[in-house]
N, C-alpha and C. Protein backbone atom coordinates (compact mmCIF):
# COMPACT_ATOMS: atom_id res chain seq x y z
N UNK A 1 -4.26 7.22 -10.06
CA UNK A 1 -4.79 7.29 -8.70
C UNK A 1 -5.76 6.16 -8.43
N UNK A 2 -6.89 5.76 -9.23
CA UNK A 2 -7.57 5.02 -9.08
C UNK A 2 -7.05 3.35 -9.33
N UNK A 3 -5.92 3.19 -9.47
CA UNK A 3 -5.20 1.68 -10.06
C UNK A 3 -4.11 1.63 -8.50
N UNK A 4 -4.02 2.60 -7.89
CA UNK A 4 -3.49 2.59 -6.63
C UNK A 4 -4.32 2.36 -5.38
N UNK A 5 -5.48 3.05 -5.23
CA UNK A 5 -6.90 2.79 -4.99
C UNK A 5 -7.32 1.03 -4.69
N UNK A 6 -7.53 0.86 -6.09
CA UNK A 6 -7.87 -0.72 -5.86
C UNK A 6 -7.03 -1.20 -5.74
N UNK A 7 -5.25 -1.16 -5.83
CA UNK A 7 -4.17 -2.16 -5.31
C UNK A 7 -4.42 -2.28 -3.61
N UNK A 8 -4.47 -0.66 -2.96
CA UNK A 8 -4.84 -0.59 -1.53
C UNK A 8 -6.24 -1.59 -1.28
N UNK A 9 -7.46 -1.40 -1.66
CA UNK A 9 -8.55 -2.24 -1.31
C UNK A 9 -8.35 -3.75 -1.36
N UNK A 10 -7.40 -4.06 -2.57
CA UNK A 10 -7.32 -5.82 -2.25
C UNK A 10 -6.33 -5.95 -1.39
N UNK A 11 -5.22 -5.28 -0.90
CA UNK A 11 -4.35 -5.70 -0.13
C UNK A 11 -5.44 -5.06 1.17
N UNK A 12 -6.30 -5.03 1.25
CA UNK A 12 -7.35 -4.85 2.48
C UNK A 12 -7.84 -6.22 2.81
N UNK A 13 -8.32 -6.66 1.89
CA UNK A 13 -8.93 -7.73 1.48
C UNK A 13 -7.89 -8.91 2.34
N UNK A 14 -6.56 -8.97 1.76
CA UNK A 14 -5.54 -9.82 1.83
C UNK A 14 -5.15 -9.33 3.24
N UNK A 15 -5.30 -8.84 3.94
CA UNK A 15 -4.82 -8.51 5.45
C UNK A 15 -6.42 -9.22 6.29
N UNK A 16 -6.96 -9.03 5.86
CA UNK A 16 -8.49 -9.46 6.47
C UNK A 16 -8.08 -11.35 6.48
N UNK A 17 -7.53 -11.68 5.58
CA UNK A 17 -7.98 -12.74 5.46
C UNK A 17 -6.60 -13.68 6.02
N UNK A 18 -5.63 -12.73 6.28
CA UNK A 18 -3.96 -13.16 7.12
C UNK A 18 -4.45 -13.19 8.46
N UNK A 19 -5.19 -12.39 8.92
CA UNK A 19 -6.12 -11.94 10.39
C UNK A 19 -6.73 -13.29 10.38
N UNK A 20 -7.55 -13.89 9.82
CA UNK A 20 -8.42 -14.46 9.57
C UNK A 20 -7.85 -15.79 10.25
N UNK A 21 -6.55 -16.09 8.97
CA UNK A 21 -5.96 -17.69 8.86
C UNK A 21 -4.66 -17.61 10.26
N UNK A 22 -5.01 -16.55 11.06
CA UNK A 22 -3.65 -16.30 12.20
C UNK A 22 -2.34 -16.29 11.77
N UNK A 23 -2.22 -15.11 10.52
CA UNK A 23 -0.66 -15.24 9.98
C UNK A 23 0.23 -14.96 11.88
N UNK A 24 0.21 -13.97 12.52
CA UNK A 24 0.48 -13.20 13.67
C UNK A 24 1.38 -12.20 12.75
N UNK A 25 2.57 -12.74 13.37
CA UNK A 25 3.90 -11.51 12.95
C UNK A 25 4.83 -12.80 12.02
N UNK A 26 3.98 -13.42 10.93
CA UNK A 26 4.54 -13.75 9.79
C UNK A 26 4.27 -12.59 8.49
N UNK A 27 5.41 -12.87 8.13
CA UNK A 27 5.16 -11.72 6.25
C UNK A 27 4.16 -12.67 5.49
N UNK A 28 3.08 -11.46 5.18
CA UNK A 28 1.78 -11.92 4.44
C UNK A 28 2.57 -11.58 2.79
N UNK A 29 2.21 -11.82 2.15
CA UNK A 29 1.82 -11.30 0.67
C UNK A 29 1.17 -10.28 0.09
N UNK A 30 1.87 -9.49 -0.40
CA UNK A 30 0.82 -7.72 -0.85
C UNK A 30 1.20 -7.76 -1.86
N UNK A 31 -0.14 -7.07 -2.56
CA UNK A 31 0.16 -6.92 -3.65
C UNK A 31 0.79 -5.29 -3.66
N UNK A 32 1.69 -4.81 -4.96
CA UNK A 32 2.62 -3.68 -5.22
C UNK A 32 1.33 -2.75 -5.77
N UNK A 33 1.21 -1.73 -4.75
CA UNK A 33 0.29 -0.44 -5.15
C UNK A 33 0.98 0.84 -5.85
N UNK A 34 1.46 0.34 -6.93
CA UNK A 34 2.05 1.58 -7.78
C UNK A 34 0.75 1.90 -8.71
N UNK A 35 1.11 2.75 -9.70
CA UNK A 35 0.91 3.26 -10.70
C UNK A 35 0.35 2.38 -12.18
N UNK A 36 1.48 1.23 -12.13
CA UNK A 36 1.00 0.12 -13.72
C UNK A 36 -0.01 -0.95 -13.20
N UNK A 37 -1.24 -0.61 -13.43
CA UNK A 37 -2.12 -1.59 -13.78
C UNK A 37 -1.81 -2.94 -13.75
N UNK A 38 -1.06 -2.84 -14.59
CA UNK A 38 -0.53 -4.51 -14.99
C UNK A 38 0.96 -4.98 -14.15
N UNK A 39 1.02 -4.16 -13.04
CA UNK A 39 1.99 -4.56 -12.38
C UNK A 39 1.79 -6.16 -11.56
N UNK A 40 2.33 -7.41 -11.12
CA UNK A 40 1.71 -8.36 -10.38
C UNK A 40 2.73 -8.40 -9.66
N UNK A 41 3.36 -7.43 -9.36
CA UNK A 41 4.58 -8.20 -7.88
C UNK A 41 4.18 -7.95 -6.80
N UNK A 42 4.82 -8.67 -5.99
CA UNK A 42 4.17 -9.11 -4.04
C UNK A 42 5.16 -8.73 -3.54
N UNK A 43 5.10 -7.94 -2.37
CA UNK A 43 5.78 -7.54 -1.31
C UNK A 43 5.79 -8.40 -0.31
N UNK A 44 6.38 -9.01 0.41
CA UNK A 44 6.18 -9.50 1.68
C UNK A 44 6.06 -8.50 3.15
N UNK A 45 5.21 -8.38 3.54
CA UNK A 45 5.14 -7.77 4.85
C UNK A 45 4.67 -8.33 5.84
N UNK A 46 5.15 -7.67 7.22
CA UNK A 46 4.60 -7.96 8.39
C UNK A 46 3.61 -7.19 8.81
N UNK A 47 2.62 -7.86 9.52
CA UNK A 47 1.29 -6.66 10.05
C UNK A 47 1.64 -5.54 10.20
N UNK A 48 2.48 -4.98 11.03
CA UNK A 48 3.34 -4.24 11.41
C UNK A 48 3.52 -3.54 10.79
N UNK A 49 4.47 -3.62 9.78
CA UNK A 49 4.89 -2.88 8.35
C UNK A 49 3.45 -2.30 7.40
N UNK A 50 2.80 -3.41 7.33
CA UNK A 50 1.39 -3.40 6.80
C UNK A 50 0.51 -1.89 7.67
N UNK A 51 0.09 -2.07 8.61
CA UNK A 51 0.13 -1.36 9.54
C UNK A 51 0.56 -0.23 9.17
N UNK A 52 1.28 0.15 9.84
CA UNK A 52 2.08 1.49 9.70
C UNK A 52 2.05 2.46 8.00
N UNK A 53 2.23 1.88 7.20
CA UNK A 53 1.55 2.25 6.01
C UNK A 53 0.12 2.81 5.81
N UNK A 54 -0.73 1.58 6.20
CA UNK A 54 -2.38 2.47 6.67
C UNK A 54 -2.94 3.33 7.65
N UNK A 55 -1.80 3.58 8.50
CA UNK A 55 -2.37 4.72 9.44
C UNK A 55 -2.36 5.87 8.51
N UNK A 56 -1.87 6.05 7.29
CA UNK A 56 -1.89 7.23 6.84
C UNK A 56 -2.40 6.96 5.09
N UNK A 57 -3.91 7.88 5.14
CA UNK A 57 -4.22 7.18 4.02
C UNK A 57 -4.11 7.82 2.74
N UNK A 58 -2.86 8.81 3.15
CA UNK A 58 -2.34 9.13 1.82
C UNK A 58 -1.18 7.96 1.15
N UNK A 59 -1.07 7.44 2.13
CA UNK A 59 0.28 6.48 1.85
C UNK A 59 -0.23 5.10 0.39
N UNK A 60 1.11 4.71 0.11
CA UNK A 60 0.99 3.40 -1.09
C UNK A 60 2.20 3.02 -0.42
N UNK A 61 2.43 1.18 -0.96
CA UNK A 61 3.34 0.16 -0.40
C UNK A 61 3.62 -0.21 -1.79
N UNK A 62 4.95 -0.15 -1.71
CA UNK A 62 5.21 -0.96 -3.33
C UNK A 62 6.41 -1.56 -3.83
N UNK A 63 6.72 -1.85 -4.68
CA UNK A 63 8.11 -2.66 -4.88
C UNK A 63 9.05 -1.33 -4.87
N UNK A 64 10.14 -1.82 -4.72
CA UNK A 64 11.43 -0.30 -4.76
C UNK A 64 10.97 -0.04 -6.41
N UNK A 65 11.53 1.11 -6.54
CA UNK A 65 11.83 1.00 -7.67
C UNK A 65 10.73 1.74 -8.64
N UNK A 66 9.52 1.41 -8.62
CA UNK A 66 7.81 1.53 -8.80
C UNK A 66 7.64 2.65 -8.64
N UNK A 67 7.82 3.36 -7.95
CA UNK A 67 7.17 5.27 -7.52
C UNK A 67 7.37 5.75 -8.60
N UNK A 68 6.68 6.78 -8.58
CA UNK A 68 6.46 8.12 -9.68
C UNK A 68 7.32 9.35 -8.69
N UNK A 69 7.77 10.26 -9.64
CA UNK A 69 8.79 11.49 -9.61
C UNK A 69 7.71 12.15 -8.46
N UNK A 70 6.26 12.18 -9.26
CA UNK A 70 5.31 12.98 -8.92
C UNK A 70 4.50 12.83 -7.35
N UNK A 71 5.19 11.86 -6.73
CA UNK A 71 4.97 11.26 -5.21
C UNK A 71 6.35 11.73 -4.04
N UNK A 72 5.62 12.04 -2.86
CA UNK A 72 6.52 12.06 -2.34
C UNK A 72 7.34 10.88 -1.47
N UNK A 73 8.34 10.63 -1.56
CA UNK A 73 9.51 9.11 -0.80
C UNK A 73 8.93 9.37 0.53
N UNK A 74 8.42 8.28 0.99
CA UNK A 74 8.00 8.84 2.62
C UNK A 74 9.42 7.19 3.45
N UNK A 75 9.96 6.02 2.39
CA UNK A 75 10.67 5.13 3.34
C UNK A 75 11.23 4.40 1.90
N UNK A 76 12.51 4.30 2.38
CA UNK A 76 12.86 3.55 1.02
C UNK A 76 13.69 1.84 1.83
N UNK A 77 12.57 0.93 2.06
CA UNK A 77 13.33 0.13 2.47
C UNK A 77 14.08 -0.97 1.95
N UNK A 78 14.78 -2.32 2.34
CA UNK A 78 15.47 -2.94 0.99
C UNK A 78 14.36 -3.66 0.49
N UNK A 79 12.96 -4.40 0.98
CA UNK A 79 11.80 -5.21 0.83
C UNK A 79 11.18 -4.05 -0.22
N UNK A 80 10.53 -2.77 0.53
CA UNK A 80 9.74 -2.23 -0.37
C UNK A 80 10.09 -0.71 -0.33
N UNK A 81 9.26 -0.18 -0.81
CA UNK A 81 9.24 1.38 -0.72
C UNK A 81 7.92 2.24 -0.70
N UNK A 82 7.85 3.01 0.29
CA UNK A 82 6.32 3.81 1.23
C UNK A 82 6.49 5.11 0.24
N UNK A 83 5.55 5.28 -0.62
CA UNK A 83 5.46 6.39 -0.85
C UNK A 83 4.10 7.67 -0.44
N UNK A 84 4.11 8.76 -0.14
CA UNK A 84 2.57 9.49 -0.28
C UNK A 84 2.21 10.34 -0.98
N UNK A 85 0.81 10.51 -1.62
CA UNK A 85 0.47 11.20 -2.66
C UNK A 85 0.33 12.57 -2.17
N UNK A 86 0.41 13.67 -3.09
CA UNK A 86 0.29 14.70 -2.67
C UNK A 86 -0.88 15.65 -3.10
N UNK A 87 -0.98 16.98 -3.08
CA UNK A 87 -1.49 17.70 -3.88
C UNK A 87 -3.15 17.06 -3.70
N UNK A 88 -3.82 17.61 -4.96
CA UNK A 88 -5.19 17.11 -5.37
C UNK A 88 -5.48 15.78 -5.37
N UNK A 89 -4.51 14.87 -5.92
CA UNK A 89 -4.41 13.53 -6.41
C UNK A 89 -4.21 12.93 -4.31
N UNK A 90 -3.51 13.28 -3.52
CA UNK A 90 -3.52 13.07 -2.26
C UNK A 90 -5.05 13.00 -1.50
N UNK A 91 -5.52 14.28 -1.94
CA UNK A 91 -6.97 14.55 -1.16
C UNK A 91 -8.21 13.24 -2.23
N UNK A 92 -7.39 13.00 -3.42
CA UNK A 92 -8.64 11.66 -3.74
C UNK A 92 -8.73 10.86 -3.50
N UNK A 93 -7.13 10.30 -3.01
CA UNK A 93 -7.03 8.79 -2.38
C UNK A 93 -7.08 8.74 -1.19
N UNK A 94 -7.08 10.25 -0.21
CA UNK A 94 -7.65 9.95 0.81
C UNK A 94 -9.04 9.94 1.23
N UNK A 95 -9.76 10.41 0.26
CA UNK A 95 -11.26 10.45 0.23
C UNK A 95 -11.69 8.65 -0.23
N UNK A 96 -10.89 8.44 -0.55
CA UNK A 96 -11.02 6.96 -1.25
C UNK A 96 -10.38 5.66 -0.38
N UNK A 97 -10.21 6.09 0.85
CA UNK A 97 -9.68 5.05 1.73
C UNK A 97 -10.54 4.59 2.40
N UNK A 98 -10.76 3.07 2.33
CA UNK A 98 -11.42 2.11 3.24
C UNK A 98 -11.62 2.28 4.48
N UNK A 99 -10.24 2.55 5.11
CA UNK A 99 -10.63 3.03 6.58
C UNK A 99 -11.16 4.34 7.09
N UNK A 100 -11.84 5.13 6.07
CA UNK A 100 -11.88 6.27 6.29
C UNK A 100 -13.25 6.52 7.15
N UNK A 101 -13.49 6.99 8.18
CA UNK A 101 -14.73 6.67 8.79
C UNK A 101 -15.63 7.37 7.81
């Protein structure tokens, strides 16, 4: 939970700074908010896509493939795959979201 956590906060980071350099509605670079620590693959997304993922801050963005059994499939697209946490482990990462007022 917490290695998903900080994948979400730097891809915060990395949207701040696409805002910043005027990507608009070009695919930024994200980093893959799964589960392995030592994961380094990049998603390409659009704000948009980006977006829509953080309105809900149970949600993670990640390479296909990457999810755990123990998550629920919320989008399986051919770029990436939206998953959301559930249960106890749901209520920590939503307590643990940046945008959370």
């Amino acid at each position: 939970m917490a290695i998903e956590s900080a994948f979400r906060d730097a891809n915060e980071q990395i949207q701040a700074k696409a805002d910043e350099l005027g990507f608009g509605v070009q695919a930024s670079p994200y980093l893959c908010e799964c589960e392995d620590g030592g994961c380094t693959d990049v998603i390409g997304l659009t704000r948009l896509e980006y977006e829509e993922v953080r309105a809900h801050p149970k949600r993670f963005v990640m390479v296909s493939g990457h999810q755990e059994t123990d998550s629920r499939l919320v989008l399986e697209a051919p770029r990436f795959t939206v998953i959301e946490k559930t249960g106890e482990e749901g209520e920590l990462v939503e307590a643990r979201d940046p945008r959370a007022p």
